[in-house]
PDB file of N, CA and C in Angstrom:
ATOM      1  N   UNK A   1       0.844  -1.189   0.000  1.00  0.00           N
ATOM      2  CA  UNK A   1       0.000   0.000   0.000  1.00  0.00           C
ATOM      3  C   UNK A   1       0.883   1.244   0.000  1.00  0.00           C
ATOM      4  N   UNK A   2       0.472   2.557  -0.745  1.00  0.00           N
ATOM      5  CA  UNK A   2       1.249   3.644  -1.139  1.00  0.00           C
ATOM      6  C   UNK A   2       0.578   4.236   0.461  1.00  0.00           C
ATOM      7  N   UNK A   3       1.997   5.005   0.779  1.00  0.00           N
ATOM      8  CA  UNK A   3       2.235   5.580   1.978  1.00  0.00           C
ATOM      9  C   UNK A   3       2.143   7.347   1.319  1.00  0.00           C
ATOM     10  N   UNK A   4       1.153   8.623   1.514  1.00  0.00           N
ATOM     11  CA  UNK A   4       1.270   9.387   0.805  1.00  0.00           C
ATOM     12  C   UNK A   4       2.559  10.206   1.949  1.00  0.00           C
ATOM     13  N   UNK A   5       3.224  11.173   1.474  1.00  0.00           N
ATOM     14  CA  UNK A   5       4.336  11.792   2.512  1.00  0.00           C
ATOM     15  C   UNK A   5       3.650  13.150   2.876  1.00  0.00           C
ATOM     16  N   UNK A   6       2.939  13.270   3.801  1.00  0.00           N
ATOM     17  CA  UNK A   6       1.987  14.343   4.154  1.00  0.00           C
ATOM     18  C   UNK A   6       3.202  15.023   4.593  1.00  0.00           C
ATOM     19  N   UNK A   7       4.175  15.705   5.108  1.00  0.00           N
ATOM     20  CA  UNK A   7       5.369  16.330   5.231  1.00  0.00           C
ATOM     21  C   UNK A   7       5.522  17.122   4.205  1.00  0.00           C
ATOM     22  N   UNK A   8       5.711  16.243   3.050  1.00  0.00           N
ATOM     23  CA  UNK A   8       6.235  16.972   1.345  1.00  0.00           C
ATOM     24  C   UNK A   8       5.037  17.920   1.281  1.00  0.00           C
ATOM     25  N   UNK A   9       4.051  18.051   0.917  1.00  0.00           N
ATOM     26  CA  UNK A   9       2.574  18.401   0.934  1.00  0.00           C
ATOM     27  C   UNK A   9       2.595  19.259   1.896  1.00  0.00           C
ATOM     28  N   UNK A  10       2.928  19.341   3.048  1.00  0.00           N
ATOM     29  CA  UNK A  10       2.995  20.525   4.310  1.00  0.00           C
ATOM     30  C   UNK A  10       4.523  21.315   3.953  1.00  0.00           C
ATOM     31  N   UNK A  11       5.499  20.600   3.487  1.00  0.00           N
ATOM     32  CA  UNK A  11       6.765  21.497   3.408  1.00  0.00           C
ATOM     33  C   UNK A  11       6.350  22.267   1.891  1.00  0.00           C
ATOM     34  N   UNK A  12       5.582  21.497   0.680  1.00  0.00           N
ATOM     35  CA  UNK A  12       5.532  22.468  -0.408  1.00  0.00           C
ATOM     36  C   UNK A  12       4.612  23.482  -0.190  1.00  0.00           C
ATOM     37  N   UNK A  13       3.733  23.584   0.590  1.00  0.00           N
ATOM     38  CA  UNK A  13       2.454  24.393   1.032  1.00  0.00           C
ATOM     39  C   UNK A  13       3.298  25.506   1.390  1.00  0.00           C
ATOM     40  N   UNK A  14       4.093  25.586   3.029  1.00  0.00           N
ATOM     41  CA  UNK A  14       4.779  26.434   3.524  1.00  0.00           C
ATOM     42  C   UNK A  14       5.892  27.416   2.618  1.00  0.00           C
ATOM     43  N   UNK A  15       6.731  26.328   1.681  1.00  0.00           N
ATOM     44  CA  UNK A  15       7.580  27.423   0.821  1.00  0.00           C
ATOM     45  C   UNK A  15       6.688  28.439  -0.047  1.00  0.00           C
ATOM     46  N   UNK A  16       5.732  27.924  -0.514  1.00  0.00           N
ATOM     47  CA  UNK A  16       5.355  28.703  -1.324  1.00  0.00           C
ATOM     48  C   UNK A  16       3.893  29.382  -0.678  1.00  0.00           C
ATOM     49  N   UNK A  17       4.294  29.873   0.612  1.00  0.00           N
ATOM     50  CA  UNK A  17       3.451  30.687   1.809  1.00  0.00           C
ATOM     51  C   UNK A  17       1.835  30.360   1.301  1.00  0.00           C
ATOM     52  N   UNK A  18       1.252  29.394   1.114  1.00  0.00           N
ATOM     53  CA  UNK A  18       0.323  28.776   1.521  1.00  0.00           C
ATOM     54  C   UNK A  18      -0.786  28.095   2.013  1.00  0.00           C
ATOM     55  N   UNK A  19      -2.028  29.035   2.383  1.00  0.00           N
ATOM     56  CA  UNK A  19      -2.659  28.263   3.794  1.00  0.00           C
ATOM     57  C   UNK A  19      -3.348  27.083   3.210  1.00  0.00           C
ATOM     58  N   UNK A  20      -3.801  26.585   4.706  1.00  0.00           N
ATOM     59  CA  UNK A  20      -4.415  25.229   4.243  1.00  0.00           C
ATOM     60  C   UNK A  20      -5.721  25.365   3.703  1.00  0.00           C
ATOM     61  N   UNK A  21      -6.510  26.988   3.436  1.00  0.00           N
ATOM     62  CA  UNK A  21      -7.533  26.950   3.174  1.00  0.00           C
ATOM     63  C   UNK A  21      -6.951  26.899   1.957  1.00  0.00           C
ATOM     64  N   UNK A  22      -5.927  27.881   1.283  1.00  0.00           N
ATOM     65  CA  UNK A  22      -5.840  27.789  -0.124  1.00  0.00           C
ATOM     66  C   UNK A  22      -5.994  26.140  -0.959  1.00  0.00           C
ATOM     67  N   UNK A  23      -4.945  25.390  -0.423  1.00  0.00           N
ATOM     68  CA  UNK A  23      -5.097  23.927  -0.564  1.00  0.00           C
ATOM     69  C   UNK A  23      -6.005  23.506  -0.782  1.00  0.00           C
ATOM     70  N   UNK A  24      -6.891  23.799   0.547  1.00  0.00           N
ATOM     71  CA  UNK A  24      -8.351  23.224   0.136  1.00  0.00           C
ATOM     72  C   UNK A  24      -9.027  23.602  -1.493  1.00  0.00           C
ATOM     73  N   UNK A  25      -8.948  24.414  -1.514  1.00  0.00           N
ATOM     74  CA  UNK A  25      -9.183  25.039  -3.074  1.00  0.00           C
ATOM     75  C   UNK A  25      -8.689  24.549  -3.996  1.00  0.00           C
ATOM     76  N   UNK A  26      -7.274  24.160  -3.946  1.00  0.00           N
ATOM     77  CA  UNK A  26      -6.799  23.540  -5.263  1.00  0.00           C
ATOM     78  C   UNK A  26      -6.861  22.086  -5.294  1.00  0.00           C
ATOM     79  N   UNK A  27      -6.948  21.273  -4.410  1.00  0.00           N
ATOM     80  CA  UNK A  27      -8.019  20.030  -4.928  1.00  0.00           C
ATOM     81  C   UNK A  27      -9.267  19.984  -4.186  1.00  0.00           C
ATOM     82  N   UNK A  28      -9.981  21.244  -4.619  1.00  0.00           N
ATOM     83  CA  UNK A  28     -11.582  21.177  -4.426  1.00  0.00           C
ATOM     84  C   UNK A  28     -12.384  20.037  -3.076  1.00  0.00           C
ATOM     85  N   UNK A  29     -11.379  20.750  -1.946  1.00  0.00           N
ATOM     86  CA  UNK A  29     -12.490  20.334  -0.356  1.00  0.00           C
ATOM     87  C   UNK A  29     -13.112  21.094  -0.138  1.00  0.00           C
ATOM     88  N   UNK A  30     -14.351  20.502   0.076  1.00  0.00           N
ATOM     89  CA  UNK A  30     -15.466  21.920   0.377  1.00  0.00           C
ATOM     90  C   UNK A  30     -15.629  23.065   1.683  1.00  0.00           C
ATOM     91  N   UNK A  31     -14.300  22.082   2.438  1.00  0.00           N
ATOM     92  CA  UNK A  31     -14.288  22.980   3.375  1.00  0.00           C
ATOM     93  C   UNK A  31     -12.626  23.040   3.894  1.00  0.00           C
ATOM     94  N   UNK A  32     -12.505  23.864   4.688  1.00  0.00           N
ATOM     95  CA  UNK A  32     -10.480  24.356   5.207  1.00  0.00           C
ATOM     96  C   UNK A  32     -10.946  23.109   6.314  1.00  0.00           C
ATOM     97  N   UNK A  33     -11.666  22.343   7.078  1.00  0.00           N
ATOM     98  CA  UNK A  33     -11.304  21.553   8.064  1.00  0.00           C
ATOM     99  C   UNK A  33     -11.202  19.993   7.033  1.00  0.00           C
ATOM    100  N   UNK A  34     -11.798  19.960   6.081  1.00  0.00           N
ATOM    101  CA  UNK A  34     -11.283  18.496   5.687  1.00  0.00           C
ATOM    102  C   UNK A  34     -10.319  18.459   4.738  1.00  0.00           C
ATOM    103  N   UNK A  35      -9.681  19.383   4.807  1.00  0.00           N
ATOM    104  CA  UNK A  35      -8.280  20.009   4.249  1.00  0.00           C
ATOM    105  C   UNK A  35      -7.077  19.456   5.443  1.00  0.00           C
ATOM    106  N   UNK A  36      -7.557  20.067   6.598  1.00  0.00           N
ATOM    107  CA  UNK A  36      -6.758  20.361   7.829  1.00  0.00           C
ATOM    108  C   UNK A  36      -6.351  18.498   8.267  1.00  0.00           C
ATOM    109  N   UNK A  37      -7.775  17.819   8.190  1.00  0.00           N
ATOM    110  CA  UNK A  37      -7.700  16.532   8.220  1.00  0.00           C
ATOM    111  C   UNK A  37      -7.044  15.597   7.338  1.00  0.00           C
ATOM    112  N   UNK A  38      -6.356  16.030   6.436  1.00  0.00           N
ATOM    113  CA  UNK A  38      -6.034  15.473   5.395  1.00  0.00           C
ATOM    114  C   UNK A  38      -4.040  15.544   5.366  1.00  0.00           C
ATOM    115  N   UNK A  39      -4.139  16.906   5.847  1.00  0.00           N
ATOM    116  CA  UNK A  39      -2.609  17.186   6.303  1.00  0.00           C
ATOM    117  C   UNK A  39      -2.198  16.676   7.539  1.00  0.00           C
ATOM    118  N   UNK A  40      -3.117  16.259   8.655  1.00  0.00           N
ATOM    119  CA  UNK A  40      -3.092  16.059   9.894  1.00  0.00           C
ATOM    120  C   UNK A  40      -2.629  14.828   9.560  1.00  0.00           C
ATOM    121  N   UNK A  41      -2.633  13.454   8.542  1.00  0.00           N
ATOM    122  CA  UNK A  41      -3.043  11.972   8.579  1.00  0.00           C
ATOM    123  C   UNK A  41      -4.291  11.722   8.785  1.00  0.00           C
ATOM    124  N   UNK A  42      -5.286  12.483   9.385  1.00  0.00           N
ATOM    125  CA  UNK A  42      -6.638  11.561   9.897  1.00  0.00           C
ATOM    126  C   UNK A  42      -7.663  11.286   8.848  1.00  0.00           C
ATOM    127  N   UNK A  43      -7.569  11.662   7.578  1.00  0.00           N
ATOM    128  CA  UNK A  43      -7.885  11.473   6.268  1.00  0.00           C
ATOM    129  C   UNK A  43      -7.280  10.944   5.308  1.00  0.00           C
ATOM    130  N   UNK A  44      -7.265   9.900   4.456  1.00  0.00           N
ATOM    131  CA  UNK A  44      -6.387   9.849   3.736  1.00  0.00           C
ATOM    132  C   UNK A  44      -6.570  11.042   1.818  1.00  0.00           C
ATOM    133  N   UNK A  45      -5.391  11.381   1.748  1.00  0.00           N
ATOM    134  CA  UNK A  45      -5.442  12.070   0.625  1.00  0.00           C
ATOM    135  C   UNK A  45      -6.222  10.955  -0.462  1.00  0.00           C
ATOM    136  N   UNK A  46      -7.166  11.692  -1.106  1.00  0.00           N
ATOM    137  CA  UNK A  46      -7.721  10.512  -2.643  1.00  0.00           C
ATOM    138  C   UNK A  46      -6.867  10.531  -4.026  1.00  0.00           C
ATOM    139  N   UNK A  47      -6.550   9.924  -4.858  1.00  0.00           N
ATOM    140  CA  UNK A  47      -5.829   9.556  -5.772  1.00  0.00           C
ATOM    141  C   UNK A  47      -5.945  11.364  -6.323  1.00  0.00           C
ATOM    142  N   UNK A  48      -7.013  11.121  -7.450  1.00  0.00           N
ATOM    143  CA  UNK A  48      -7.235  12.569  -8.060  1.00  0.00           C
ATOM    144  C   UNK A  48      -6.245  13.806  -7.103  1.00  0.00           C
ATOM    145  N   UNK A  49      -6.336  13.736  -5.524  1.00  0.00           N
ATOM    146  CA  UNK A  49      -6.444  15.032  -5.224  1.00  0.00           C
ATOM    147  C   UNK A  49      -4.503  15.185  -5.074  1.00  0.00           C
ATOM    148  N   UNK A  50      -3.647  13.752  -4.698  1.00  0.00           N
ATOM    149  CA  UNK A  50      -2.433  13.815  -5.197  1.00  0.00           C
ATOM    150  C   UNK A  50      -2.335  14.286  -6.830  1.00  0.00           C
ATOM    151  N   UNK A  51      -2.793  14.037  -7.508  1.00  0.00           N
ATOM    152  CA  UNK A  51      -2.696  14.253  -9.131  1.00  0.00           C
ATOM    153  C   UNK A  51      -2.624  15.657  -9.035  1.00  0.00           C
ATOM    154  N   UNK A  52      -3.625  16.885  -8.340  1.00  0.00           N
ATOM    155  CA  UNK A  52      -4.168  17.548  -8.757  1.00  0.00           C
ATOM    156  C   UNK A  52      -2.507  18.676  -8.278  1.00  0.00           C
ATOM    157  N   UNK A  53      -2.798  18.229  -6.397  1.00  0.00           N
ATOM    158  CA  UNK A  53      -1.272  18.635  -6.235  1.00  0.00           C
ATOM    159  C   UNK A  53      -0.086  18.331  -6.650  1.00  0.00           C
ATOM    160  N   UNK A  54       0.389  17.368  -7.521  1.00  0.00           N
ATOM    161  CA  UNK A  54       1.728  17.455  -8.059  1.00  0.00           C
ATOM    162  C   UNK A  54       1.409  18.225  -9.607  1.00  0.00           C
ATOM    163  N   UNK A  55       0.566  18.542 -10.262  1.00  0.00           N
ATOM    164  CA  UNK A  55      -0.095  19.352 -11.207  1.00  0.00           C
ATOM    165  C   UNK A  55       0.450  20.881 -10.438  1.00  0.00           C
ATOM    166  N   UNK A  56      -0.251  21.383  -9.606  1.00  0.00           N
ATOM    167  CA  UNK A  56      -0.565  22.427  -9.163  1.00  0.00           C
ATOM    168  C   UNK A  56       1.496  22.781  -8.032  1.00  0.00           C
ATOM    169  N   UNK A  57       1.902  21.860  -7.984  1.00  0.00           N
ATOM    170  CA  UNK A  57       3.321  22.274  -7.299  1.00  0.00           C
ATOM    171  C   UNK A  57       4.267  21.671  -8.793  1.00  0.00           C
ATOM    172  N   UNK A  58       3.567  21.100  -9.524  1.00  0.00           N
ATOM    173  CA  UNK A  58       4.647  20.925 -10.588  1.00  0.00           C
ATOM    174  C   UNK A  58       6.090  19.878 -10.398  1.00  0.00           C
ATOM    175  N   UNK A  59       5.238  18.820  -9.918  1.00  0.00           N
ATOM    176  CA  UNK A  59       6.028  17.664  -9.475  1.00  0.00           C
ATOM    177  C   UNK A  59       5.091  16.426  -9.763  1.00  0.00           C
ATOM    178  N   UNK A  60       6.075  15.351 -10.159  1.00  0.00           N
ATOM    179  CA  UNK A  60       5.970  13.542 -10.746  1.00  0.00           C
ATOM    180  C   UNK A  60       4.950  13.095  -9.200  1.00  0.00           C
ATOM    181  N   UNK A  61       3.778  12.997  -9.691  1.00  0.00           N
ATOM    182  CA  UNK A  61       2.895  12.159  -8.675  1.00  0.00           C
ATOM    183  C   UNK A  61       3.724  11.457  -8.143  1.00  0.00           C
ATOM    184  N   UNK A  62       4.753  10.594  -7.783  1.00  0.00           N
ATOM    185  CA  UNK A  62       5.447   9.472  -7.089  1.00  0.00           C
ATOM    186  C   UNK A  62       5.773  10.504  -6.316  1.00  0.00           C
ATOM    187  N   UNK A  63       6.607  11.530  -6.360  1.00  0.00           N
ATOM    188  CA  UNK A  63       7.025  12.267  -5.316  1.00  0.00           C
ATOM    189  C   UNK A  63       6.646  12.671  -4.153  1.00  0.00           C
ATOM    190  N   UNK A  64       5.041  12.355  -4.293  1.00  0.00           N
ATOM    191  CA  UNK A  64       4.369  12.697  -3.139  1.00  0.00           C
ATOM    192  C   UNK A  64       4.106  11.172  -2.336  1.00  0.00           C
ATOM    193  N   UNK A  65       4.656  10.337  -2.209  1.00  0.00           N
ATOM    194  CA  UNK A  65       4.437   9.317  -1.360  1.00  0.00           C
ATOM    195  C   UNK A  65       5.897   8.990  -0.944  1.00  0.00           C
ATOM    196  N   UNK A  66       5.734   8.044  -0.037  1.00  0.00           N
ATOM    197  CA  UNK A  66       6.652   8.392   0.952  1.00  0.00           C
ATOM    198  C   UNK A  66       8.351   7.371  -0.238  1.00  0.00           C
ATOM    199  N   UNK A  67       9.175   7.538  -0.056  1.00  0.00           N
ATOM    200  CA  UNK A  67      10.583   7.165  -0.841  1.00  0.00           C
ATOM    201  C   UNK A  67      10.456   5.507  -1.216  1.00  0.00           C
ATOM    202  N   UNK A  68      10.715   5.221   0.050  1.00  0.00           N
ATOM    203  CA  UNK A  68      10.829   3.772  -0.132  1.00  0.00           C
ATOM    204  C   UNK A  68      10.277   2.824  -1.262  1.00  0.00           C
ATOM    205  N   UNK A  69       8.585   3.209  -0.630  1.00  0.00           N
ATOM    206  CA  UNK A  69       7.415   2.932  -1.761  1.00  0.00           C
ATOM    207  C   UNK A  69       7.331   3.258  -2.899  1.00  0.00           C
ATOM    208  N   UNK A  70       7.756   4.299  -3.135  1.00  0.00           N
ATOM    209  CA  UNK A  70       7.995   4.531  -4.467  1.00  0.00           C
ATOM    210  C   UNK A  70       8.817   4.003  -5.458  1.00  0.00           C
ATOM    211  N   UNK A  71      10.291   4.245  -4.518  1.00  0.00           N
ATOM    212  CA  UNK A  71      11.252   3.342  -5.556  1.00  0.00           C
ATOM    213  C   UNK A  71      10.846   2.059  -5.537  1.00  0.00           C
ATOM    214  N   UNK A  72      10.340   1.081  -4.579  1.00  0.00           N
ATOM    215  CA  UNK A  72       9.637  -0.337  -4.874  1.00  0.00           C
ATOM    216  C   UNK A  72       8.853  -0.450  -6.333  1.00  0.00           C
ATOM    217  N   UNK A  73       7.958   0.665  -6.260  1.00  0.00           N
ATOM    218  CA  UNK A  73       6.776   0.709  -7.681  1.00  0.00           C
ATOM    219  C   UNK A  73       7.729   1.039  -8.486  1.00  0.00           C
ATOM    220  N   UNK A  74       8.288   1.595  -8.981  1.00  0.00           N
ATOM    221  CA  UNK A  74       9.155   2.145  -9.956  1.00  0.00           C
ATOM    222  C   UNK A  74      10.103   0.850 -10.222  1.00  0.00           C
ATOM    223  N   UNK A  75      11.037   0.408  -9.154  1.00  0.00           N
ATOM    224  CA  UNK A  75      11.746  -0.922  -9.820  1.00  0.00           C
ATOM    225  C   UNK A  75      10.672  -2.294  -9.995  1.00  0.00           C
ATOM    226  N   UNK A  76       9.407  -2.148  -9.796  1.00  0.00           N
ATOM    227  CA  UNK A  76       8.530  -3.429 -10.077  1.00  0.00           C
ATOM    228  C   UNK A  76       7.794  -2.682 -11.371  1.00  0.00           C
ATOM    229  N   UNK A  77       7.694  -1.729 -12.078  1.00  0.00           N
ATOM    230  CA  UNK A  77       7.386  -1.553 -13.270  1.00  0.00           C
ATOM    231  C   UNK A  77       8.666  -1.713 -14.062  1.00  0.00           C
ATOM    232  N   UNK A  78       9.832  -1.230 -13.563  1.00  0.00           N
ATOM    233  CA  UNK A  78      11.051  -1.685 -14.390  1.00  0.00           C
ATOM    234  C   UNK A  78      10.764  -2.941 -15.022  1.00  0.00           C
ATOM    235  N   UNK A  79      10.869  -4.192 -14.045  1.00  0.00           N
ATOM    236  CA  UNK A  79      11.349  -5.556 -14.161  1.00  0.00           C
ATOM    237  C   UNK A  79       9.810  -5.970 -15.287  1.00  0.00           C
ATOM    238  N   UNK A  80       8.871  -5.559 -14.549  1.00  0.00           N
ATOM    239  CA  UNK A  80       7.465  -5.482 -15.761  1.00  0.00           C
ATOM    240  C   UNK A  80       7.418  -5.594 -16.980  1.00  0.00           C
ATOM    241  N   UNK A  81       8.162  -4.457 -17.437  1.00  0.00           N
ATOM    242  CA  UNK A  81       7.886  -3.460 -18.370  1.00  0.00           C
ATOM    243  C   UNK A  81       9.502  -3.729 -18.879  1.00  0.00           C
ATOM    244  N   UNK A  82      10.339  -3.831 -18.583  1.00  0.00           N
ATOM    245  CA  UNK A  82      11.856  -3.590 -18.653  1.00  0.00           C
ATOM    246  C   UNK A  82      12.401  -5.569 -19.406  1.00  0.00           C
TER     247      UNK A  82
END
């Protein structure tokens, strides 16, 4: 199971001064608290709404889950695909 890196997502928010209501806005939560829940862990982020943020920060969807997991998926599409 993909581990998303809620950190990356809170550290790209902060550089580029940020609030979590804005967030909420750019993958369309209808509200700043199930935004807040979502950065907290107590939500999990939904597929689309990673898409929408590596779109919107201008970064490879993999980047937003946590390292390990990623390079796992990435060398098991290698060997796949390769």
């Amino acid at each position: 199971m993909a581990v998303v890196n809620i950190n990356k997502i809170k550290k790209l928010r902060e550089e580029k001064n940020l609030s979590q209501n804005d967030m909420a806005k750019v993958i369309g939560c209808s509200t700043l608290h199930s935004y807040y829940r979502k950065e907290k862990g107590k939500q999990p982020f939904l597929a689309n709404e990673i898409f929408l943020l590596a779109n919107f920060f201008d970064q490879k969807v993999e980047n937003f889950f946590e390292e390990g997991i990623a390079k796992n998926a990435i060398m098991k599409n290698i060997k796949l695909n390769g």
